[in-house]
PDB file of N, CA and C in Angstrom:
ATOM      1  N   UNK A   1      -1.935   5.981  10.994  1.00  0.00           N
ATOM      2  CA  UNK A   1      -1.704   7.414  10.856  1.00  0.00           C
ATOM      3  C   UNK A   1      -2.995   8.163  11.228  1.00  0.00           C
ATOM      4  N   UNK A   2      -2.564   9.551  11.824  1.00  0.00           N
ATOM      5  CA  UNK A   2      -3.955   9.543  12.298  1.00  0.00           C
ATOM      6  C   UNK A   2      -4.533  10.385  11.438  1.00  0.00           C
ATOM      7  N   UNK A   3      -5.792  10.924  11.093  1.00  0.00           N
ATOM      8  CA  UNK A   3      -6.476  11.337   9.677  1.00  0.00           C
ATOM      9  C   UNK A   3      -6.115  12.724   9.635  1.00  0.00           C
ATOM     10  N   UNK A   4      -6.293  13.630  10.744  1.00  0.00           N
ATOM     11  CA  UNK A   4      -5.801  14.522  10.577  1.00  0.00           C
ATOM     12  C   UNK A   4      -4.627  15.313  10.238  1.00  0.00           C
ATOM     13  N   UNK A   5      -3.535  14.301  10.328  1.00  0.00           N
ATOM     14  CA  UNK A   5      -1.992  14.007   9.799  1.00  0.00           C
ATOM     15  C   UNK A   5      -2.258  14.178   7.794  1.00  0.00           C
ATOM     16  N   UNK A   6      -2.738  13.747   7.618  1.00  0.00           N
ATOM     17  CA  UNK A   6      -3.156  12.874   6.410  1.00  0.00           C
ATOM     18  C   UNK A   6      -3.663  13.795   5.798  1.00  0.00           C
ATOM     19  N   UNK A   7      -4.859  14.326   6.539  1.00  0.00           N
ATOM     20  CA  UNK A   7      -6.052  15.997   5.480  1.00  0.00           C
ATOM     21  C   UNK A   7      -5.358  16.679   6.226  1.00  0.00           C
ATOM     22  N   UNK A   8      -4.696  17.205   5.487  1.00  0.00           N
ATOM     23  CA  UNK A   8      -3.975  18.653   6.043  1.00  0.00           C
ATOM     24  C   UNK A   8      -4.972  20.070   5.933  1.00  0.00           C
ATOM     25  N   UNK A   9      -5.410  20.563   4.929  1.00  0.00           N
ATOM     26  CA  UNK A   9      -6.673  21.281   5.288  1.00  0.00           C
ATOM     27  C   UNK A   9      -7.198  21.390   3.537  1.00  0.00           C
ATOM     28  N   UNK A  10      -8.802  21.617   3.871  1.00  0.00           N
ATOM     29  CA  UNK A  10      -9.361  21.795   2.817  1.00  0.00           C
ATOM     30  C   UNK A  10      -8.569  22.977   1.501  1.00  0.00           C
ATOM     31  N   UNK A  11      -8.805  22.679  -0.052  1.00  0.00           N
ATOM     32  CA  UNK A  11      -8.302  23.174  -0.662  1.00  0.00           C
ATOM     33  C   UNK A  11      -9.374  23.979  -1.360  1.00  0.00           C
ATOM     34  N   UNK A  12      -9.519  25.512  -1.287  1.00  0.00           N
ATOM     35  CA  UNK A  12     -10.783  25.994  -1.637  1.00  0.00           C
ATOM     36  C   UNK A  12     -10.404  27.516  -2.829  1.00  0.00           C
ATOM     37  N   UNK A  13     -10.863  27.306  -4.066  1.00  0.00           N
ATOM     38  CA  UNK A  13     -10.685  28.022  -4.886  1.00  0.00           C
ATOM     39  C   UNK A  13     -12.069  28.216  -5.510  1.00  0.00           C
ATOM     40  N   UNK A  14     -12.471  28.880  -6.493  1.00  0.00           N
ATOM     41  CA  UNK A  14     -13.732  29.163  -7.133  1.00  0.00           C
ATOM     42  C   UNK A  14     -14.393  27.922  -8.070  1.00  0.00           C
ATOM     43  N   UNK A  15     -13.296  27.380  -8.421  1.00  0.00           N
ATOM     44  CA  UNK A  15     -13.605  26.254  -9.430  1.00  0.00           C
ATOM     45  C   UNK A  15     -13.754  25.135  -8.084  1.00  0.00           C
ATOM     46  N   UNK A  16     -13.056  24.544  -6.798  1.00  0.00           N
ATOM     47  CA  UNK A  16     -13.524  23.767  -6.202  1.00  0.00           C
ATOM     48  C   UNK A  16     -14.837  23.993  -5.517  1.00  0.00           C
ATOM     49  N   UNK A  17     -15.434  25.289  -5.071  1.00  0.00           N
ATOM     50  CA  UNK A  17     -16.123  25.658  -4.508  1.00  0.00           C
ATOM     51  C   UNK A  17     -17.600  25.207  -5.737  1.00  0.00           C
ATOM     52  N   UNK A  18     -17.356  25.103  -6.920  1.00  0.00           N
ATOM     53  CA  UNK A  18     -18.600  24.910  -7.971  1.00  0.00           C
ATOM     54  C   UNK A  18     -18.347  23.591  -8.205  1.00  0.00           C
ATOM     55  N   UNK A  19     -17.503  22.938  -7.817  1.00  0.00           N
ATOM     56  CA  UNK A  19     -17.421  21.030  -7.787  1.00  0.00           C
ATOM     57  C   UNK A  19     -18.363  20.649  -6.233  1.00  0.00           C
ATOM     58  N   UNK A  20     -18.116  21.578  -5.129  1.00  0.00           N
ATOM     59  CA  UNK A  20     -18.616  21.062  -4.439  1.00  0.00           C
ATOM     60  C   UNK A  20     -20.187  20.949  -4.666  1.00  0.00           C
ATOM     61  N   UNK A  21     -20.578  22.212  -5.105  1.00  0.00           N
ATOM     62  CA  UNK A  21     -22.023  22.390  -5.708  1.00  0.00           C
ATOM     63  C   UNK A  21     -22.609  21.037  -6.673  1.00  0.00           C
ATOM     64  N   UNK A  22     -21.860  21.405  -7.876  1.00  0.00           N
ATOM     65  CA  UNK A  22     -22.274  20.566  -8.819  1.00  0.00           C
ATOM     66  C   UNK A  22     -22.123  19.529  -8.970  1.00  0.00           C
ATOM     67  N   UNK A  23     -20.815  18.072  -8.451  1.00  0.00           N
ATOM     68  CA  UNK A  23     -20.763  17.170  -8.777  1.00  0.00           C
ATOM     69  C   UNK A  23     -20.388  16.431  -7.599  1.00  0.00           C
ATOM     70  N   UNK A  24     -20.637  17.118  -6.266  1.00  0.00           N
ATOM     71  CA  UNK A  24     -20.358  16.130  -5.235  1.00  0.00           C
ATOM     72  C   UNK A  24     -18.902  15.356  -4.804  1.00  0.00           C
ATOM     73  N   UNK A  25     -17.971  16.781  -5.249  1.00  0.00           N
ATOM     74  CA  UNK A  25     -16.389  16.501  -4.760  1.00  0.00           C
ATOM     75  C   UNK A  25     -16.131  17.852  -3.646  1.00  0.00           C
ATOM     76  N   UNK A  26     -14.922  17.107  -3.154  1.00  0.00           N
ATOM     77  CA  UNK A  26     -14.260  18.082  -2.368  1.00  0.00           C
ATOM     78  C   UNK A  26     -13.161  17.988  -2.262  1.00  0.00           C
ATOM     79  N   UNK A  27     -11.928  18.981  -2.474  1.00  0.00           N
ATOM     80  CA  UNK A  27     -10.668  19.056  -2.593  1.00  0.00           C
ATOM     81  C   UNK A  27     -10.461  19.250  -1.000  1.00  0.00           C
ATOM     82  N   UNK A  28      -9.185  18.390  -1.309  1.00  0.00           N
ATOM     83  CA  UNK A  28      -7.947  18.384   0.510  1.00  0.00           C
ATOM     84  C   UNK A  28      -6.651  18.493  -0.533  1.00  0.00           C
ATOM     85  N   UNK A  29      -5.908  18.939   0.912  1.00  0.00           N
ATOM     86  CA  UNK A  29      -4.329  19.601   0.658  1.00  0.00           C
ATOM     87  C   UNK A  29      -4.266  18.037   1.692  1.00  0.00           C
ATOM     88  N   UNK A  30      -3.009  17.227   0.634  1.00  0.00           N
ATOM     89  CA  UNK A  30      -2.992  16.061   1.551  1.00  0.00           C
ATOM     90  C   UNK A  30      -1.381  15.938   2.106  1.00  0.00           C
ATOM     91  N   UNK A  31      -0.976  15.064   2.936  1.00  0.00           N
ATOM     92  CA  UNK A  31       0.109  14.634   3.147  1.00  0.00           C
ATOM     93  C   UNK A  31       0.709  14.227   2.245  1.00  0.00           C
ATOM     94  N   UNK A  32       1.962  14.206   1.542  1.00  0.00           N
ATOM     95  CA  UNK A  32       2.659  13.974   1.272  1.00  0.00           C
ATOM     96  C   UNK A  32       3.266  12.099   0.615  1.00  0.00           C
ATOM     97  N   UNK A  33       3.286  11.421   2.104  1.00  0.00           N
ATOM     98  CA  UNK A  33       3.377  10.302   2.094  1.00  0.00           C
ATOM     99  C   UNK A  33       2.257   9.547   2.072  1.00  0.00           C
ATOM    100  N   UNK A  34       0.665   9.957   2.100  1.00  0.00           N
ATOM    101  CA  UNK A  34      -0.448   9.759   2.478  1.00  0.00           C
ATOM    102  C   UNK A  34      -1.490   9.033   1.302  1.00  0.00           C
ATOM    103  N   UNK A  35      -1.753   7.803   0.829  1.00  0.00           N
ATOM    104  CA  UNK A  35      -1.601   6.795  -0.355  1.00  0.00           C
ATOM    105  C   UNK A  35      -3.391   6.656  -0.647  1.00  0.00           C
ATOM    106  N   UNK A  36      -4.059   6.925  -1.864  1.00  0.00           N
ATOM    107  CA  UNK A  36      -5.634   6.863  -1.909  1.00  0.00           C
ATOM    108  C   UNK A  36      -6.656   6.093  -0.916  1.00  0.00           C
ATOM    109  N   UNK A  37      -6.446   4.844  -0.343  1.00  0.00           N
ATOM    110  CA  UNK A  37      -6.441   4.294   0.749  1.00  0.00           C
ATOM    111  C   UNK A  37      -6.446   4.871   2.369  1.00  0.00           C
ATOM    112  N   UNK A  38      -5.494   5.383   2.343  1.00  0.00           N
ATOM    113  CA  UNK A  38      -5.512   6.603   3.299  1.00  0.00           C
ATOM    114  C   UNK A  38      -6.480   7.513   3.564  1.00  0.00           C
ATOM    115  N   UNK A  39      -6.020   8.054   2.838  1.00  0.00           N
ATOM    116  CA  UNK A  39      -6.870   9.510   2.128  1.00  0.00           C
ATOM    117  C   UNK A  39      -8.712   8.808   2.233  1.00  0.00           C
ATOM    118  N   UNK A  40      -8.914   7.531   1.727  1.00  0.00           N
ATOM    119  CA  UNK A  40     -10.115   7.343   1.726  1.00  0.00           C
ATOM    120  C   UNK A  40     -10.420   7.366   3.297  1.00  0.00           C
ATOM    121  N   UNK A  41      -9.934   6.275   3.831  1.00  0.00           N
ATOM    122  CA  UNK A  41     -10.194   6.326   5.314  1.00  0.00           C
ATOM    123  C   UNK A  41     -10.113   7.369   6.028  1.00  0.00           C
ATOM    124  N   UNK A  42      -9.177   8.511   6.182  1.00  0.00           N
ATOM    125  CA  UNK A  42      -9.350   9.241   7.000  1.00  0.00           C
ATOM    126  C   UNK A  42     -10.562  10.569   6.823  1.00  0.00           C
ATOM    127  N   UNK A  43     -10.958  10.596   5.120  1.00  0.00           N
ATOM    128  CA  UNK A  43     -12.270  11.273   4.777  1.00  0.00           C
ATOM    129  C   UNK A  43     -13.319  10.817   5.548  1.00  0.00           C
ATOM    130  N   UNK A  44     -13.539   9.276   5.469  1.00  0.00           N
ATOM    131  CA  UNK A  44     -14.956   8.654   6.155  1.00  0.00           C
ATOM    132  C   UNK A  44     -14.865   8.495   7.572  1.00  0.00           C
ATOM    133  N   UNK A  45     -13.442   8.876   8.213  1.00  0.00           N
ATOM    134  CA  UNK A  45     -13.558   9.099   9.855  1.00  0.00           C
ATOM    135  C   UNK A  45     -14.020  10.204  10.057  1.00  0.00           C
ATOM    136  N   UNK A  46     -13.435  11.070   9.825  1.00  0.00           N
ATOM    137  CA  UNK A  46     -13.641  12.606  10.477  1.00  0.00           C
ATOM    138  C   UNK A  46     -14.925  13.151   9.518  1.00  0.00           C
ATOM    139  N   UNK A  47     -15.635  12.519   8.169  1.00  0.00           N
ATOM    140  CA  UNK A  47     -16.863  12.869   8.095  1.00  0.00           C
ATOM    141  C   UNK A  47     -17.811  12.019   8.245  1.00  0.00           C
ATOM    142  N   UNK A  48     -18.297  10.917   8.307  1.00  0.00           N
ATOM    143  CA  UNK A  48     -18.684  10.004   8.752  1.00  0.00           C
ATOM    144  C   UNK A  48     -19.783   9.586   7.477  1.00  0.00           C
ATOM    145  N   UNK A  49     -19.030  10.123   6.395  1.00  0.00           N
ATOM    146  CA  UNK A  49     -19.383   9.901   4.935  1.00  0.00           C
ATOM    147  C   UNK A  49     -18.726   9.105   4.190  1.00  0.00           C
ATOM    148  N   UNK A  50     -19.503   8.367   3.321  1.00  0.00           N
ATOM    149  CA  UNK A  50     -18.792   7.193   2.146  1.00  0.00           C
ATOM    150  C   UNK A  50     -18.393   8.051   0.800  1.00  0.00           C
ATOM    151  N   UNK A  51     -16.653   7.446   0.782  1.00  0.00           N
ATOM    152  CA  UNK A  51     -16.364   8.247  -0.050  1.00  0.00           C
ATOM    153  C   UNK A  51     -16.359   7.379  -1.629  1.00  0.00           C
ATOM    154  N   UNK A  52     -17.060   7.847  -2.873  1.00  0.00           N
ATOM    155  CA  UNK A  52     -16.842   7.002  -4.094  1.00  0.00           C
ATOM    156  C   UNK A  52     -15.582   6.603  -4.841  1.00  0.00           C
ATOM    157  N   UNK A  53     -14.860   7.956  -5.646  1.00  0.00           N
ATOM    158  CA  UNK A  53     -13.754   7.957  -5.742  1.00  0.00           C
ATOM    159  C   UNK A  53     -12.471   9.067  -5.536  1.00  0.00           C
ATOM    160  N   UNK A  54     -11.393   8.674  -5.645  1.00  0.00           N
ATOM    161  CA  UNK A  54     -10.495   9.748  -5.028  1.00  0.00           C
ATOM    162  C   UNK A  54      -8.965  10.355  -6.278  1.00  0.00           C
ATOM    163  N   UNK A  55      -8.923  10.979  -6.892  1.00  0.00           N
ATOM    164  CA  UNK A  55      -7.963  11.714  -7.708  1.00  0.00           C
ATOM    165  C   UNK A  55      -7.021  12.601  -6.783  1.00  0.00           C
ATOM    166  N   UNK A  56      -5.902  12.219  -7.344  1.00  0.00           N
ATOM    167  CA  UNK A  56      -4.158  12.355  -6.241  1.00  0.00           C
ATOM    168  C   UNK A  56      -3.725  13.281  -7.465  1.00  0.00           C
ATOM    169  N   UNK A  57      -3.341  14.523  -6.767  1.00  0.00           N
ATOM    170  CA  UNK A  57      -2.151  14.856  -8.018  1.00  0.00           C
ATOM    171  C   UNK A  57      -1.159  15.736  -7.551  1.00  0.00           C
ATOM    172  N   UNK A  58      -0.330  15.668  -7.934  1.00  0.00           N
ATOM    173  CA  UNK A  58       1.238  16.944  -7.173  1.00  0.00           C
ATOM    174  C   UNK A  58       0.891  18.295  -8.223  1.00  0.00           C
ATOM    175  N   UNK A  59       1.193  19.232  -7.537  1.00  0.00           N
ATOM    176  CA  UNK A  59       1.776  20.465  -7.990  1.00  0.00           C
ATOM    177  C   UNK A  59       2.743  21.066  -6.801  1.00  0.00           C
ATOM    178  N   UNK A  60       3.103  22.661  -7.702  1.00  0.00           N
ATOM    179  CA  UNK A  60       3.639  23.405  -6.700  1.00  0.00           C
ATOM    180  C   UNK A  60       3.289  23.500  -5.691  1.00  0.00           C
ATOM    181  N   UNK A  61       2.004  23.708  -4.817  1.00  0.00           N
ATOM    182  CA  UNK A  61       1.085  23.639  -4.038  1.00  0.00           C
ATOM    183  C   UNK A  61       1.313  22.558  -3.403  1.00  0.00           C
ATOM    184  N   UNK A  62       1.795  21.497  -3.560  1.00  0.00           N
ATOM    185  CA  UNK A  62       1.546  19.995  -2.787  1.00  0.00           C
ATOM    186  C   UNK A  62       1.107  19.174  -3.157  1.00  0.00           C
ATOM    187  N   UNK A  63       0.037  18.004  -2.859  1.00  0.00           N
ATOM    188  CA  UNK A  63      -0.174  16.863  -3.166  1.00  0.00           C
ATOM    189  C   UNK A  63      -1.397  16.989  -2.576  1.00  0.00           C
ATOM    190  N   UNK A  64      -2.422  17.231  -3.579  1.00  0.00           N
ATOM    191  CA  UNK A  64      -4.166  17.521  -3.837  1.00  0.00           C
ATOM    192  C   UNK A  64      -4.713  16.052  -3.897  1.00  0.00           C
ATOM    193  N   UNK A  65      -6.109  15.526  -3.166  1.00  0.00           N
ATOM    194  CA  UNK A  65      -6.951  14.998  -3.570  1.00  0.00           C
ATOM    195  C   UNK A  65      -8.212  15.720  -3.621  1.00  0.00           C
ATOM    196  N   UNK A  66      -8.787  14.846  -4.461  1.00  0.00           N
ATOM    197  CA  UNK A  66     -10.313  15.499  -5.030  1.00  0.00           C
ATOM    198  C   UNK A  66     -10.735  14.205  -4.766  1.00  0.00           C
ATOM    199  N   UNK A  67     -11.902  14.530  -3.397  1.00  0.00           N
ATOM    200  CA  UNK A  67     -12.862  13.469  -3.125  1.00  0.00           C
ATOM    201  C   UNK A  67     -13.922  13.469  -3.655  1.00  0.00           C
ATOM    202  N   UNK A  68     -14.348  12.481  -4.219  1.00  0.00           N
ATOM    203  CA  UNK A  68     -16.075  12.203  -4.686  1.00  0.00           C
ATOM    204  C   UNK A  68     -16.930  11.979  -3.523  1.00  0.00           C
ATOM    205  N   UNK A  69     -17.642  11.939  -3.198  1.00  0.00           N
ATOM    206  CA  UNK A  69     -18.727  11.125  -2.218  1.00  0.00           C
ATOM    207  C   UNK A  69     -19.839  10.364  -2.925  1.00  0.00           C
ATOM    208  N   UNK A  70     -20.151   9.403  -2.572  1.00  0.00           N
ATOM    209  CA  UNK A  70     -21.310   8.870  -2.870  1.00  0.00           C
ATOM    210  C   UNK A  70     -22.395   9.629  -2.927  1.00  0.00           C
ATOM    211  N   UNK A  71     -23.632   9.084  -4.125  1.00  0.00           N
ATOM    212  CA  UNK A  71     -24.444   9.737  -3.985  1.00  0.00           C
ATOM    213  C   UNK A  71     -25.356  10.070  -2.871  1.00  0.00           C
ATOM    214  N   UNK A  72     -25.590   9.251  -2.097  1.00  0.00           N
ATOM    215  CA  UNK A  72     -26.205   9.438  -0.511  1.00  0.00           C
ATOM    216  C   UNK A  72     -25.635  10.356   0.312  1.00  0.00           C
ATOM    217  N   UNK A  73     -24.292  10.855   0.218  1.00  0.00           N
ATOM    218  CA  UNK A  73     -24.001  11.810   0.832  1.00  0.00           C
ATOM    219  C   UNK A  73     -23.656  13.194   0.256  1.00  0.00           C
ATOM    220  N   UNK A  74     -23.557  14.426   1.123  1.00  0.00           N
ATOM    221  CA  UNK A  74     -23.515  15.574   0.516  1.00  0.00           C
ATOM    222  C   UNK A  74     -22.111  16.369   0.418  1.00  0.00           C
ATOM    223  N   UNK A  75     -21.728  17.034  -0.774  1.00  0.00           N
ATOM    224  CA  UNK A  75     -19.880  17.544  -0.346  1.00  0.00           C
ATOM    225  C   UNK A  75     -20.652  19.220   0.310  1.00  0.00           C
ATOM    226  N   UNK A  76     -21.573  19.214   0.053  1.00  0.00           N
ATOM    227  CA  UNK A  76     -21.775  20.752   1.207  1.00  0.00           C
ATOM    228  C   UNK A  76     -22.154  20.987   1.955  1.00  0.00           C
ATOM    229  N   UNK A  77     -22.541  19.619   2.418  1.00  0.00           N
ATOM    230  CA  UNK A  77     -23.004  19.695   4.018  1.00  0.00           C
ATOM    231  C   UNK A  77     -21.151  19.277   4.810  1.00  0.00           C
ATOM    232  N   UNK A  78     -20.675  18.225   3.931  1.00  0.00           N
ATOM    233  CA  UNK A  78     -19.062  18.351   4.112  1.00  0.00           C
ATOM    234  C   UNK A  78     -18.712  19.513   4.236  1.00  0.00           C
ATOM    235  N   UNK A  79     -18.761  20.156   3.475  1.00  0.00           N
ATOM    236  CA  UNK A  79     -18.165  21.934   3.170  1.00  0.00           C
ATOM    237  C   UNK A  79     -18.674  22.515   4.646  1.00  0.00           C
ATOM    238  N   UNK A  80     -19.833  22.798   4.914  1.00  0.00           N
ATOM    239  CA  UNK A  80     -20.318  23.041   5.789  1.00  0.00           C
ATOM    240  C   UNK A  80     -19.385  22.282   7.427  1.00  0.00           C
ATOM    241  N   UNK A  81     -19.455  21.522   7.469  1.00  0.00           N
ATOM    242  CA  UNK A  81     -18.543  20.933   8.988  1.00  0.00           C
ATOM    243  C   UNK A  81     -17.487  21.317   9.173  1.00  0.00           C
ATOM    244  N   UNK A  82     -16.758  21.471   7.941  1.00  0.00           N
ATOM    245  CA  UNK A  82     -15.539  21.805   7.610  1.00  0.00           C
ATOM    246  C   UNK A  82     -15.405  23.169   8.274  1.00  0.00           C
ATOM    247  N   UNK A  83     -16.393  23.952   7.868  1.00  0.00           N
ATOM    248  CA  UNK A  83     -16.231  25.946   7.939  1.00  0.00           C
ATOM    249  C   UNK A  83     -15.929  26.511   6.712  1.00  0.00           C
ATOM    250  N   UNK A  84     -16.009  25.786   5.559  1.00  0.00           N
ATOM    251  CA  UNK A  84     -15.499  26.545   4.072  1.00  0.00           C
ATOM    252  C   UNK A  84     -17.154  27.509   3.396  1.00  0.00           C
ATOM    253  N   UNK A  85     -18.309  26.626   3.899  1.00  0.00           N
ATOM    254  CA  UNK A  85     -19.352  27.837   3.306  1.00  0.00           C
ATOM    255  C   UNK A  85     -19.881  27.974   4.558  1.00  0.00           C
TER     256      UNK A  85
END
């Protein structure tokens, strides 16, 4: 599947925007059918960052992950490639 199928687009609210700051996550609006595994791989293609861990959850909204990154890498320089800051 190809990754961009998969991260459908960044998920950016006030409270994700102070995760990216403070604890080195970053929220995606994900696919649907698209399984933590996934979701991991297609984060570390298209950023070329190691991701630590990954939290899946449904709402009205869709089907959210919240990526961690390792400590070696940054979620706002992520943020940054992206176009969100």
């Amino acid at each position: 599947m190809n990754p961009y199928d998969i991260l459908i687009k960044p998920y950016v609210t006030e409270k994700t925007m102070l995760q990216i700051e403070r604890e080195n996550k970053i929220w995606f609006i994900v696919s649907e059918k698209s399984s933590k595994p996934e979701i991991k791989k297609a984060v570390e293609e298209i950023s070329g960052m190691k991701v630590d861990k990954i939290n899946v959850m449904r709402d009205k909204e869709g089907k959210k992950a919240v990526v961690k990154l390792k400590s070696d890498y940054s979620a706002e320089e992520l943020a940054t490639k992206l176009g969100i800051f």
